[in-house]
C-alpha atoms as a PDB file:
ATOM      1  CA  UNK A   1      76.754 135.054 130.783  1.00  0.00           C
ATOM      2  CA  UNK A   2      73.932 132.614 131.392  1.00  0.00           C
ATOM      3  CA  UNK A   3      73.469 129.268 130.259  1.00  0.00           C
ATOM      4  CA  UNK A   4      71.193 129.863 127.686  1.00  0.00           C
ATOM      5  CA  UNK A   5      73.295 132.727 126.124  1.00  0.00           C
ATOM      6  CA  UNK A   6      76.382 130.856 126.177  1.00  0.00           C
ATOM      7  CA  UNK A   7      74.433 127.654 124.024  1.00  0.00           C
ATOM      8  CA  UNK A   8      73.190 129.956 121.972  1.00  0.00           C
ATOM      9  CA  UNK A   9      76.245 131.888 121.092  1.00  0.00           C
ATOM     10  CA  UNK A  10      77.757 128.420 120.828  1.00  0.00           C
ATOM     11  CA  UNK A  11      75.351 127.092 118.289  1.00  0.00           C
ATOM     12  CA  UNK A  12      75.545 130.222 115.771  1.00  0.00           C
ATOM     13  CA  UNK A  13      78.942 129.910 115.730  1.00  0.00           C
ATOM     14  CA  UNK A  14      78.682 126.434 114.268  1.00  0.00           C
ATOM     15  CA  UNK A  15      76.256 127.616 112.275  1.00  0.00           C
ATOM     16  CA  UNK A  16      78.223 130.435 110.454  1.00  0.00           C
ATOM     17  CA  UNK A  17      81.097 127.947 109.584  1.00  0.00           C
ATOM     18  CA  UNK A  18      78.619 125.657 108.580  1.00  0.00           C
ATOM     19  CA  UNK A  19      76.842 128.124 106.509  1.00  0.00           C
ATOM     20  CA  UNK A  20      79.962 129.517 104.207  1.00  0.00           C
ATOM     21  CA  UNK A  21      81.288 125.908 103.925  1.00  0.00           C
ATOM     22  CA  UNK A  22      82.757 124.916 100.081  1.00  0.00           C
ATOM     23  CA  UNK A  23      82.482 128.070  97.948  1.00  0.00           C
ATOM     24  CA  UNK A  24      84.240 126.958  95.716  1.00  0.00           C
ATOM     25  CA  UNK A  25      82.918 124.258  93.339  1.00  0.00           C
ATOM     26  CA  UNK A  26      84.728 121.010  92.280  1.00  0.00           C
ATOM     27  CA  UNK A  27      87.824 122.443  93.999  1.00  0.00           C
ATOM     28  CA  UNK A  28      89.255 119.064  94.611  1.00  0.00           C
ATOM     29  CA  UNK A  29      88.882 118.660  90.524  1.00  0.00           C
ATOM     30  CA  UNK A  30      87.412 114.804  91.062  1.00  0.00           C
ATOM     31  CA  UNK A  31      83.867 115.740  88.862  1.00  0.00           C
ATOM     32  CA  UNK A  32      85.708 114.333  86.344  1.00  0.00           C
ATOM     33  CA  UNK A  33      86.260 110.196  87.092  1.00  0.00           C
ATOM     34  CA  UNK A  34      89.763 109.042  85.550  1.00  0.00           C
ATOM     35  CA  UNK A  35      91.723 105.983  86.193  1.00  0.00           C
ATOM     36  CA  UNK A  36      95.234 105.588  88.524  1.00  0.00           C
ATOM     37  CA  UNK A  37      98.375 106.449  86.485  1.00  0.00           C
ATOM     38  CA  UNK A  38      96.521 107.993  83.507  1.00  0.00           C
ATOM     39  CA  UNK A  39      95.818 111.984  82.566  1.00  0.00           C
ATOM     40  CA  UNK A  40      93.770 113.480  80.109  1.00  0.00           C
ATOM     41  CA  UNK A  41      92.716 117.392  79.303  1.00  0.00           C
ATOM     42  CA  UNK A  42      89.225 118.688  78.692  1.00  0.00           C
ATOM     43  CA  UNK A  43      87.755 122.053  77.501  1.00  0.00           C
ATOM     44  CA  UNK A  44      87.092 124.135  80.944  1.00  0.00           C
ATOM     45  CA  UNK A  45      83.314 124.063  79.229  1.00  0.00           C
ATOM     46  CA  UNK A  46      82.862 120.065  80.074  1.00  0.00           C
ATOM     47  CA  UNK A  47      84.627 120.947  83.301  1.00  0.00           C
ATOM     48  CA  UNK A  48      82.277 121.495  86.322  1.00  0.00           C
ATOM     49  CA  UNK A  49      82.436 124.588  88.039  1.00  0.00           C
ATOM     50  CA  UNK A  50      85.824 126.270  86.063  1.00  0.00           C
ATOM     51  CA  UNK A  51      86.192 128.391  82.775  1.00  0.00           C
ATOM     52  CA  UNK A  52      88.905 129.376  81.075  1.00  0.00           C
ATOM     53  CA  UNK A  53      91.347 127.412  79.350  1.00  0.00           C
ATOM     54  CA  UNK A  54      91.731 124.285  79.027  1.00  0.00           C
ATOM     55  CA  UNK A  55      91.924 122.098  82.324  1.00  0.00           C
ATOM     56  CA  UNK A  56      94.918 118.800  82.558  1.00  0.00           C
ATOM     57  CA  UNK A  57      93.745 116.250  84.983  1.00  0.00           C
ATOM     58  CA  UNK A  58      96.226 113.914  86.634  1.00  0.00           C
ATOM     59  CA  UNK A  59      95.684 110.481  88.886  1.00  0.00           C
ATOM     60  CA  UNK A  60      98.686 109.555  90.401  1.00  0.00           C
ATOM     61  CA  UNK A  61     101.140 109.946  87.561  1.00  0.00           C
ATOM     62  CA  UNK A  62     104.942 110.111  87.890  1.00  0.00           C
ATOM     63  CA  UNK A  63     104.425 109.149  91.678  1.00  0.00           C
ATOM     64  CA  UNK A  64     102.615 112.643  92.509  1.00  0.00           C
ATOM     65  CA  UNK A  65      99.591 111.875  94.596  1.00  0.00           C
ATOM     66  CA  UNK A  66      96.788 114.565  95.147  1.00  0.00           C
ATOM     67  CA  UNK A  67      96.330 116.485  98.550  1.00  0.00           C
ATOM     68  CA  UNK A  68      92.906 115.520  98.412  1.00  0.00           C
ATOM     69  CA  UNK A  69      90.924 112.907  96.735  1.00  0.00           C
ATOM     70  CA  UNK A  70      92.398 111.318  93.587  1.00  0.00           C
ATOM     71  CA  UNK A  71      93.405 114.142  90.941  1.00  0.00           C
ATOM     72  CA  UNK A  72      94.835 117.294  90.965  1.00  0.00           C
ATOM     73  CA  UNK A  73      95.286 119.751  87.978  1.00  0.00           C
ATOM     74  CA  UNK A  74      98.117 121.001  85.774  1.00  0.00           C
ATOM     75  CA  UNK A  75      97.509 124.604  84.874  1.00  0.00           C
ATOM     76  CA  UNK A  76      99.612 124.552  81.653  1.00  0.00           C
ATOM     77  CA  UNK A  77      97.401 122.173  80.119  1.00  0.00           C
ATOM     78  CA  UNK A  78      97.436 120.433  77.106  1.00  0.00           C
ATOM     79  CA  UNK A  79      95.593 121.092  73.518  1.00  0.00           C
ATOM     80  CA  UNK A  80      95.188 124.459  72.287  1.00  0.00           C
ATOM     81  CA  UNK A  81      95.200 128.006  73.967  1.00  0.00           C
ATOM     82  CA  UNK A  82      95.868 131.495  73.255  1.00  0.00           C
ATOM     83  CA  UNK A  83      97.768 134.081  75.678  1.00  0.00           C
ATOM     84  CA  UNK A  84      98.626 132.609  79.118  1.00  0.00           C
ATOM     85  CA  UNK A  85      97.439 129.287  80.529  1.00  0.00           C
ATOM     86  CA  UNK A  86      94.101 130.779  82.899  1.00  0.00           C
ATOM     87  CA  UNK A  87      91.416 129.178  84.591  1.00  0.00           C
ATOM     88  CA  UNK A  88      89.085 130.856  87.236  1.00  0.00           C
ATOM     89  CA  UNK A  89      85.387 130.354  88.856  1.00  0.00           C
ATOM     90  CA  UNK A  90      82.729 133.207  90.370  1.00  0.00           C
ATOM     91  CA  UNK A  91      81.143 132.808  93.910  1.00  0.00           C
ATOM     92  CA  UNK A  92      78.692 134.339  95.577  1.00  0.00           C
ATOM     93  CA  UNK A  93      80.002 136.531  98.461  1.00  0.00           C
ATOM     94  CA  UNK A  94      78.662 139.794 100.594  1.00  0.00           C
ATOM     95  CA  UNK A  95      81.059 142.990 100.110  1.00  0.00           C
ATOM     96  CA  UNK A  96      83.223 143.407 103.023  1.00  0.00           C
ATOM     97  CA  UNK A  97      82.982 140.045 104.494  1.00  0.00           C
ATOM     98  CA  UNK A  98      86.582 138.500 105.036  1.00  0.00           C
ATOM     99  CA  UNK A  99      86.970 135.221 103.435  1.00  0.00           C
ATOM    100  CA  UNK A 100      89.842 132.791 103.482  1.00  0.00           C
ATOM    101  CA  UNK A 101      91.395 131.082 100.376  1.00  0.00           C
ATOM    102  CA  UNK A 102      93.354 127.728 100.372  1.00  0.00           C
ATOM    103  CA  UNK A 103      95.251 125.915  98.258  1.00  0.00           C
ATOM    104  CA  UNK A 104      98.153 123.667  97.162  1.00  0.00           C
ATOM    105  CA  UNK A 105     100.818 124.134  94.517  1.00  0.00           C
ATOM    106  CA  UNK A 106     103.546 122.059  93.324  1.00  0.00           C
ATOM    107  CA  UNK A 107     105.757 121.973  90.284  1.00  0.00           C
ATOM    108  CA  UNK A 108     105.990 119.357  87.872  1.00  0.00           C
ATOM    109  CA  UNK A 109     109.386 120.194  86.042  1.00  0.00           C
ATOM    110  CA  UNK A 110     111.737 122.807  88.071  1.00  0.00           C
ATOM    111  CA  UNK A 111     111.247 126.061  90.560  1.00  0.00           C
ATOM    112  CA  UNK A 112     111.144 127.773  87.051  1.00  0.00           C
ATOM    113  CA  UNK A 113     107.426 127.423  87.272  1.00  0.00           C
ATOM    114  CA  UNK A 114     105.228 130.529  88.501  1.00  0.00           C
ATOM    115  CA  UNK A 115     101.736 131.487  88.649  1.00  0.00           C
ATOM    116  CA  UNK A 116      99.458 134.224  89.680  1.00  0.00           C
ATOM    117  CA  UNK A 117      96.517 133.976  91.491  1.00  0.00           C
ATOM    118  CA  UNK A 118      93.847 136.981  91.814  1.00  0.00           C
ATOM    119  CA  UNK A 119      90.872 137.506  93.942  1.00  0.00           C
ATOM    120  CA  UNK A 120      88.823 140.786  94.990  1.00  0.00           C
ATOM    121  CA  UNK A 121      91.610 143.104  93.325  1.00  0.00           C
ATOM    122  CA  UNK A 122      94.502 141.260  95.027  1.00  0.00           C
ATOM    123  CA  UNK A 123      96.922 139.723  93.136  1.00  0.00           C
ATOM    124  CA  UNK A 124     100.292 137.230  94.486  1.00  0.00           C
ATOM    125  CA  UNK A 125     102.355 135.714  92.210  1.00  0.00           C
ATOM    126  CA  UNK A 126     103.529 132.244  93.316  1.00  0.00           C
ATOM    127  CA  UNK A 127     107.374 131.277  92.192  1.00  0.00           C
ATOM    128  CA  UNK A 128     108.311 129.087  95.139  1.00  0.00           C
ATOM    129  CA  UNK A 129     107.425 125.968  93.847  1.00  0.00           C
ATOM    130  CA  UNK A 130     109.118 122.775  94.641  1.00  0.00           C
ATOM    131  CA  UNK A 131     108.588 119.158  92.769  1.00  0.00           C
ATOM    132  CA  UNK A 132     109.337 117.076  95.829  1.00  0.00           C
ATOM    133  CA  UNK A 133     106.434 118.129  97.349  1.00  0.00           C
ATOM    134  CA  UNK A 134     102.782 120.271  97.981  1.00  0.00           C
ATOM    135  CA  UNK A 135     103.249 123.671  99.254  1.00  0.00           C
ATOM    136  CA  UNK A 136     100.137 125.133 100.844  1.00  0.00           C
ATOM    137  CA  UNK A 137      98.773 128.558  99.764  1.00  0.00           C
ATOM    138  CA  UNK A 138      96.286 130.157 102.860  1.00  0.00           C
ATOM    139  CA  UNK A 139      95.625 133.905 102.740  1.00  0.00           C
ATOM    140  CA  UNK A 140      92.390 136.213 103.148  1.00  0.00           C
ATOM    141  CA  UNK A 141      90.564 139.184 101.302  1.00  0.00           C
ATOM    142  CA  UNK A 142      87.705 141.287 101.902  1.00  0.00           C
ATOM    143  CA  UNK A 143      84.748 140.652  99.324  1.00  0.00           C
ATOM    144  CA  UNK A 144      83.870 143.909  97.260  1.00  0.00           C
ATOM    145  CA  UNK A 145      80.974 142.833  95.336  1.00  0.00           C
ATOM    146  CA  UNK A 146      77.814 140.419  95.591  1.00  0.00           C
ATOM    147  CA  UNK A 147      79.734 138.152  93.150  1.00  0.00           C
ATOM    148  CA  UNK A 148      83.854 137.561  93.291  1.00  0.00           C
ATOM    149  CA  UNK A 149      86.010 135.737  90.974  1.00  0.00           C
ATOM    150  CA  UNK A 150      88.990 133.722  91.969  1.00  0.00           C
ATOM    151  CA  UNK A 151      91.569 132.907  88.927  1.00  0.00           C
ATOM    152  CA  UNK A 152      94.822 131.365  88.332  1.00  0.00           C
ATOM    153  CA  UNK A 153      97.350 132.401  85.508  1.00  0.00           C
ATOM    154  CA  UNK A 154     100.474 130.419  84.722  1.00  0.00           C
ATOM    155  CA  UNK A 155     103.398 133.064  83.704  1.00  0.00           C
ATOM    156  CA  UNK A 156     105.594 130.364  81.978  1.00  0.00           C
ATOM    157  CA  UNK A 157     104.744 129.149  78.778  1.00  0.00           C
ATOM    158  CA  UNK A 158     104.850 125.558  77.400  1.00  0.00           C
ATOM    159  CA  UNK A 159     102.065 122.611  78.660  1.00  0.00           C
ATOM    160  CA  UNK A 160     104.615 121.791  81.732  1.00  0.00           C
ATOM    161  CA  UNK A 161     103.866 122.935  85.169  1.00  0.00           C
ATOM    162  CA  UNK A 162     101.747 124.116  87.877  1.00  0.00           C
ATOM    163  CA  UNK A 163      99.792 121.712  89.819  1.00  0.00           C
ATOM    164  CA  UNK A 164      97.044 123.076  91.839  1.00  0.00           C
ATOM    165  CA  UNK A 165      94.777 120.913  93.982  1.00  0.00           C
ATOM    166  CA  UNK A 166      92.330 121.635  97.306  1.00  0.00           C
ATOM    167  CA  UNK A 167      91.368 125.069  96.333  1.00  0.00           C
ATOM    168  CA  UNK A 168      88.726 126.140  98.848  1.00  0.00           C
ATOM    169  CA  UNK A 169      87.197 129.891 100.114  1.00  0.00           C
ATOM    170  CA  UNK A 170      85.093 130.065 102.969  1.00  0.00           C
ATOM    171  CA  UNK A 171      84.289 133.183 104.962  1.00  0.00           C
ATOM    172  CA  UNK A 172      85.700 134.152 108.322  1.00  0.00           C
ATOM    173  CA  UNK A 173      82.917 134.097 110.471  1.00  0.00           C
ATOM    174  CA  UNK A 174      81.982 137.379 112.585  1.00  0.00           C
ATOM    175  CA  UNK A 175      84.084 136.258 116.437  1.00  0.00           C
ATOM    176  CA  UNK A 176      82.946 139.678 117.972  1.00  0.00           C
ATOM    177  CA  UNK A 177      79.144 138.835 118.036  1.00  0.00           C
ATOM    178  CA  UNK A 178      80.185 135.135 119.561  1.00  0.00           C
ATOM    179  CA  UNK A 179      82.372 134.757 123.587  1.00  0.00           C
ATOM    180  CA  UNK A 180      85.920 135.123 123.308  1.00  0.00           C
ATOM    181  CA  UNK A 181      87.737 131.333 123.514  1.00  0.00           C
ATOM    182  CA  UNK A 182      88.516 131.672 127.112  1.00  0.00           C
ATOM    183  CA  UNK A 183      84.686 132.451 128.310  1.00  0.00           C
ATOM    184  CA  UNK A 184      83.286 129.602 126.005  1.00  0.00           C
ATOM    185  CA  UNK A 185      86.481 127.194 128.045  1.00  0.00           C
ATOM    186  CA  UNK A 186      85.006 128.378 130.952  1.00  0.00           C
ATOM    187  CA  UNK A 187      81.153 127.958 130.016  1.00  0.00           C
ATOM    188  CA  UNK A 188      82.308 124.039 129.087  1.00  0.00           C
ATOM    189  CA  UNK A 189      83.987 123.632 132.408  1.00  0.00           C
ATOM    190  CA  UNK A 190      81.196 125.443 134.500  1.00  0.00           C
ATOM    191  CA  UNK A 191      78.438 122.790 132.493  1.00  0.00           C
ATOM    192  CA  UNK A 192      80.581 120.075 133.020  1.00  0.00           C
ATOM    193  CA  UNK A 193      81.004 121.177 137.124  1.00  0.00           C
ATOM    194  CA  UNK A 194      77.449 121.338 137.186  1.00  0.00           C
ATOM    195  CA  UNK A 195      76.166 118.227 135.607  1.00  0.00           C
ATOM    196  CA  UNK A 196      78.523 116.366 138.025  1.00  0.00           C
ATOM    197  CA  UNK A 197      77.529 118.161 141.240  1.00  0.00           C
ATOM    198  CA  UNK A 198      73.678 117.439 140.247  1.00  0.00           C
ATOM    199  CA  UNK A 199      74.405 113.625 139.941  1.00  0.00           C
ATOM    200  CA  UNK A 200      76.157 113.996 142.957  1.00  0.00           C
ATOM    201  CA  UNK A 201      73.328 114.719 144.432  1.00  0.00           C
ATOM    202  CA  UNK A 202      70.706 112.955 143.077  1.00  0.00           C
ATOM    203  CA  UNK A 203      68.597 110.472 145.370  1.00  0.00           C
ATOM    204  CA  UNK A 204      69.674 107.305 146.370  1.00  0.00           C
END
């Protein structure tokens, strides 16, 4: 492979993670600015980038501190709702493109708690909480339409339970058009060797 190849393949690669970054919007739930120690709910309309039912905010309440940033959600929320406790977003993605979802869970009350999350036909149910601490979700799907819509449903009633917090999608980038890890190691070694052996021997 020559040098220029190598840089090349090297910079798309960047490019492609860069490119698919954040799907997901307000996945860290902070749009919404709330003091330390305090909650509050809000319709998932005054929410930025969620629908669905309502959405329960929380800032370091009972001791639970987010994964990331300051607040987290509870997905049996507070206020009014009818059927199960459901929020969910829509992203842009291109069918059969593999994308990778993360997230953290944790319960609030007792390992009674249990939700469902869905995306592109796919469907795991998530009863494996704990309240002493986050338990990361990470999985992948394959996109089957120009638009796919991630949701999460609580299946136990009441406004107890289910924090979520992190939730991110991004889409695994295409490895087979890029080096394999060992020939880019060996590109970075090569360009290192090189450099050296030119100041090596430069003029005195």
């Amino acid at each position: 492979m020559s040098l220029r190849s190598a840089v090349c393949a090297c910079t798309l690669l960047v490019a492609s993670f860069a490119s698919h970054a954040g799907l997901i919007v307000n996945g860290d739930f902070e749009s919404h600015k709330l003091n330390k120690n305090s909650w509050t709910w809000l319709s998932s309309s005054q929410f930025d980038g969620w629908q669905g039912s309502n959405i329960e905010i929380w800032h370091a309440l009972q001791g639970v501190e987010a994964v990331s940033g300051n607040h987290f959600i509870e997905l049996n929320a507070d206020g009014g709702n009818s059927g199960d406790w459901s929020i969910f977003q829509s992203f842009a993605t291109e069918i059969g493109q593999h994308y990778q979802l993360d997230f953290y869970y944790r319960a609030r009350t007792g390992n009674n708690e249990q939700f469902q999350v869905s995306v592109a036909g796919i469907d795991w149910l998530l009863n494996d909480h704990s309240s002493a601490g986050w338990t990361q979700f990470s999985n992948s799907f394959i996109a089957t339409g120009n638009s796919t819509t991630l949701r999460f449903t609580s299946k136990n009633p009441g406004t107890y339970g289910n924090f979520i917090d992190a939730v991110q999608v991004s889409a695994v980038p295409v490895i087979s058009q890029v080096p394999e890890p060992a020939t880019l190691a060996a590109f970075g070694l090569g360009l290192i060797g090189l450099l050296a052996g030119r100041r090596l021997r430069q003029p005195k």
